[in-house]
Protein backbone atom coordinates (compact mmCIF):
# COMPACT_ATOMS: atom_id res chain seq x y z
CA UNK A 1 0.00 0.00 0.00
CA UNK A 2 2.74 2.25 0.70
CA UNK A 3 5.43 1.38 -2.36
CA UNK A 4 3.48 3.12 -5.44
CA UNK A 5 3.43 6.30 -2.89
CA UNK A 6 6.91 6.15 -2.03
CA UNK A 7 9.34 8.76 -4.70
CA UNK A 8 11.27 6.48 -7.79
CA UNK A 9 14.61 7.34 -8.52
CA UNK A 10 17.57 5.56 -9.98
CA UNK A 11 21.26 6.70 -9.24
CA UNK A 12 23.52 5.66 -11.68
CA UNK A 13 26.94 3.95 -9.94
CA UNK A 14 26.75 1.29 -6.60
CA UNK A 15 23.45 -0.64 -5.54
CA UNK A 16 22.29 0.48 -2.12
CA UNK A 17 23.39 -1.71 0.75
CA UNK A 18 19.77 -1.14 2.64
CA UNK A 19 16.20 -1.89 1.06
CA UNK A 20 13.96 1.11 1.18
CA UNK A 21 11.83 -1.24 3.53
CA UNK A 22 14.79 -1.81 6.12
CA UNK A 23 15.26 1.96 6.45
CA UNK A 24 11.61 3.23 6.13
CA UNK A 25 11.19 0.57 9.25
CA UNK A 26 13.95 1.90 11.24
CA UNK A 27 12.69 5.62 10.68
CA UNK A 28 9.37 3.81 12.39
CA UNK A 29 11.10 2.09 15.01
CA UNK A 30 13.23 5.46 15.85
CA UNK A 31 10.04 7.93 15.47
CA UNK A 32 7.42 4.73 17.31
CA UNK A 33 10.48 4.24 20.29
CA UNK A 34 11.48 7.54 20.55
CA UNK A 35 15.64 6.61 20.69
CA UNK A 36 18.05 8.37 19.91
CA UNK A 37 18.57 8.02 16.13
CA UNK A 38 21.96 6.34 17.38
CA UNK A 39 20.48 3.56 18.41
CA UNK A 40 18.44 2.59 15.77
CA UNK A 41 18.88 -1.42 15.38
CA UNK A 42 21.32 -2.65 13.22
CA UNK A 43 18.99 -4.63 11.41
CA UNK A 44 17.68 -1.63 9.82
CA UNK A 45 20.77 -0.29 8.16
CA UNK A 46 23.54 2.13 9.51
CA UNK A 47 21.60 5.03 11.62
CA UNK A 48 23.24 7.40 9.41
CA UNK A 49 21.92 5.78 6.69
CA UNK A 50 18.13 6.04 8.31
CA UNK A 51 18.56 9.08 9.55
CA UNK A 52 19.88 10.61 5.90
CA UNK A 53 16.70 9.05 4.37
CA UNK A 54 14.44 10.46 6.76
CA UNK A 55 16.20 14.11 6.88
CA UNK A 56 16.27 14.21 2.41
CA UNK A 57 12.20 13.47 2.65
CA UNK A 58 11.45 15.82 5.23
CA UNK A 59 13.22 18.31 3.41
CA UNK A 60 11.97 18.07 -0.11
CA UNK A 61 8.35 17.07 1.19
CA UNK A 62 8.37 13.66 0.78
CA UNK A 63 6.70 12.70 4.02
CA UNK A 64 4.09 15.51 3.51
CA UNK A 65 2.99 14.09 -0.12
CA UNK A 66 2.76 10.50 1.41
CA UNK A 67 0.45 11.51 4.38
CA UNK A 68 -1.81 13.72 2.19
CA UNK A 69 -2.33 10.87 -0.47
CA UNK A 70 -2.75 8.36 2.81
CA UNK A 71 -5.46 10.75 4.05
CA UNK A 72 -6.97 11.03 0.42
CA UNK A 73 -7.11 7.64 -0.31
CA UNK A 74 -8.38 6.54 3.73
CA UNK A 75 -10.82 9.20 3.20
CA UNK A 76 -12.24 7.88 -0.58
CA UNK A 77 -12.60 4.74 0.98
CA UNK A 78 -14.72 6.35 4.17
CA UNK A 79 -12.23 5.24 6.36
CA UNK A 80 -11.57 8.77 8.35
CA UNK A 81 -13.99 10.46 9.88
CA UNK A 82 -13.28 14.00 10.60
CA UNK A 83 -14.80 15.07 13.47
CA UNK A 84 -13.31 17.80 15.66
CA UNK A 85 -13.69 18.01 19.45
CA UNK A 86 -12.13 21.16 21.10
CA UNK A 87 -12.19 20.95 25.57
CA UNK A 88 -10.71 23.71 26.96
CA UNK A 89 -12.46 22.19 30.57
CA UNK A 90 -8.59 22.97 31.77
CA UNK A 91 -7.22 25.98 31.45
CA UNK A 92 -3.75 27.24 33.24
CA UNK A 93 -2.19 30.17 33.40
CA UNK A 94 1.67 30.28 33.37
CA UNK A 95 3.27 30.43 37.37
CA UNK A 96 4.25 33.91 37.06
CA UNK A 97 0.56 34.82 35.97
CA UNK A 98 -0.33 34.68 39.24
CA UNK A 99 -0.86 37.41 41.57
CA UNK A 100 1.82 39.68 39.35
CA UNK A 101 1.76 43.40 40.09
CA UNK A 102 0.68 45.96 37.40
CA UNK A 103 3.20 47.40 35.63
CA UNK A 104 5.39 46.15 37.84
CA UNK A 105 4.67 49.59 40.12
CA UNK A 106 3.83 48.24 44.35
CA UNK A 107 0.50 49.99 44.66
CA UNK A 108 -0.16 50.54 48.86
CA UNK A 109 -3.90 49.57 49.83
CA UNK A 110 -3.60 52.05 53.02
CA UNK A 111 -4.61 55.42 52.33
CA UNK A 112 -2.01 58.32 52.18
CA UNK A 113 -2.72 61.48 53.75
């Protein structure tokens, strides 16, 4: 489902030493786990390697294309449902929002005079 989306090019010179699949499955397990791009099994091709990947189709809008025609294609099929629910039940304002003085200026409640 996801090879016709993915981009087709051919380099002339050396065959790669990873699949597309092994490195589009350690950009999962690294985005999914949350490592370190360091530590991105071995199994799924030098992290460098993944990490170059992921970095080139972030950059020329790769990953962008691929979720929009994911969406479209979900959404033909009447597989998304696009609801929106907004709760703003909490609410904080930042620590120093509280109890500030105006301006910064110590206003006196006792009357002067």
């Amino acid at each position: 489902m996801l090879e016709p989306l993915l981009p087709v090019g051919k380099k002339p010179g050396r065959p790669p030493k990873w699949t597309k699949r092994q490195l589009i499955d350690g950009i999962r397990w690294r985005t999914r786990t949350g490592a370190p791009w360091r530590d991105v099994p071995a199994r799924y091709g030098e992290w460098e390697t993944v990490y170059g990947l992921f970095r080139r189709w972030q950059r020329d809008g790769t990953w962008a294309r691929i979720m929009r025609d994911l969406q479209a294609k979900a959404d033909a099929k009447g597989l998304i449902t696009w609801d929106v629910n907004v709760d703003s039940s909490i609410a904080r304002a930042h620590q120093h929002a509280a109890g500030a003085r105006k301006g910064g200026i110590f206003r006196s409640s006792r009357l002067v005079g």
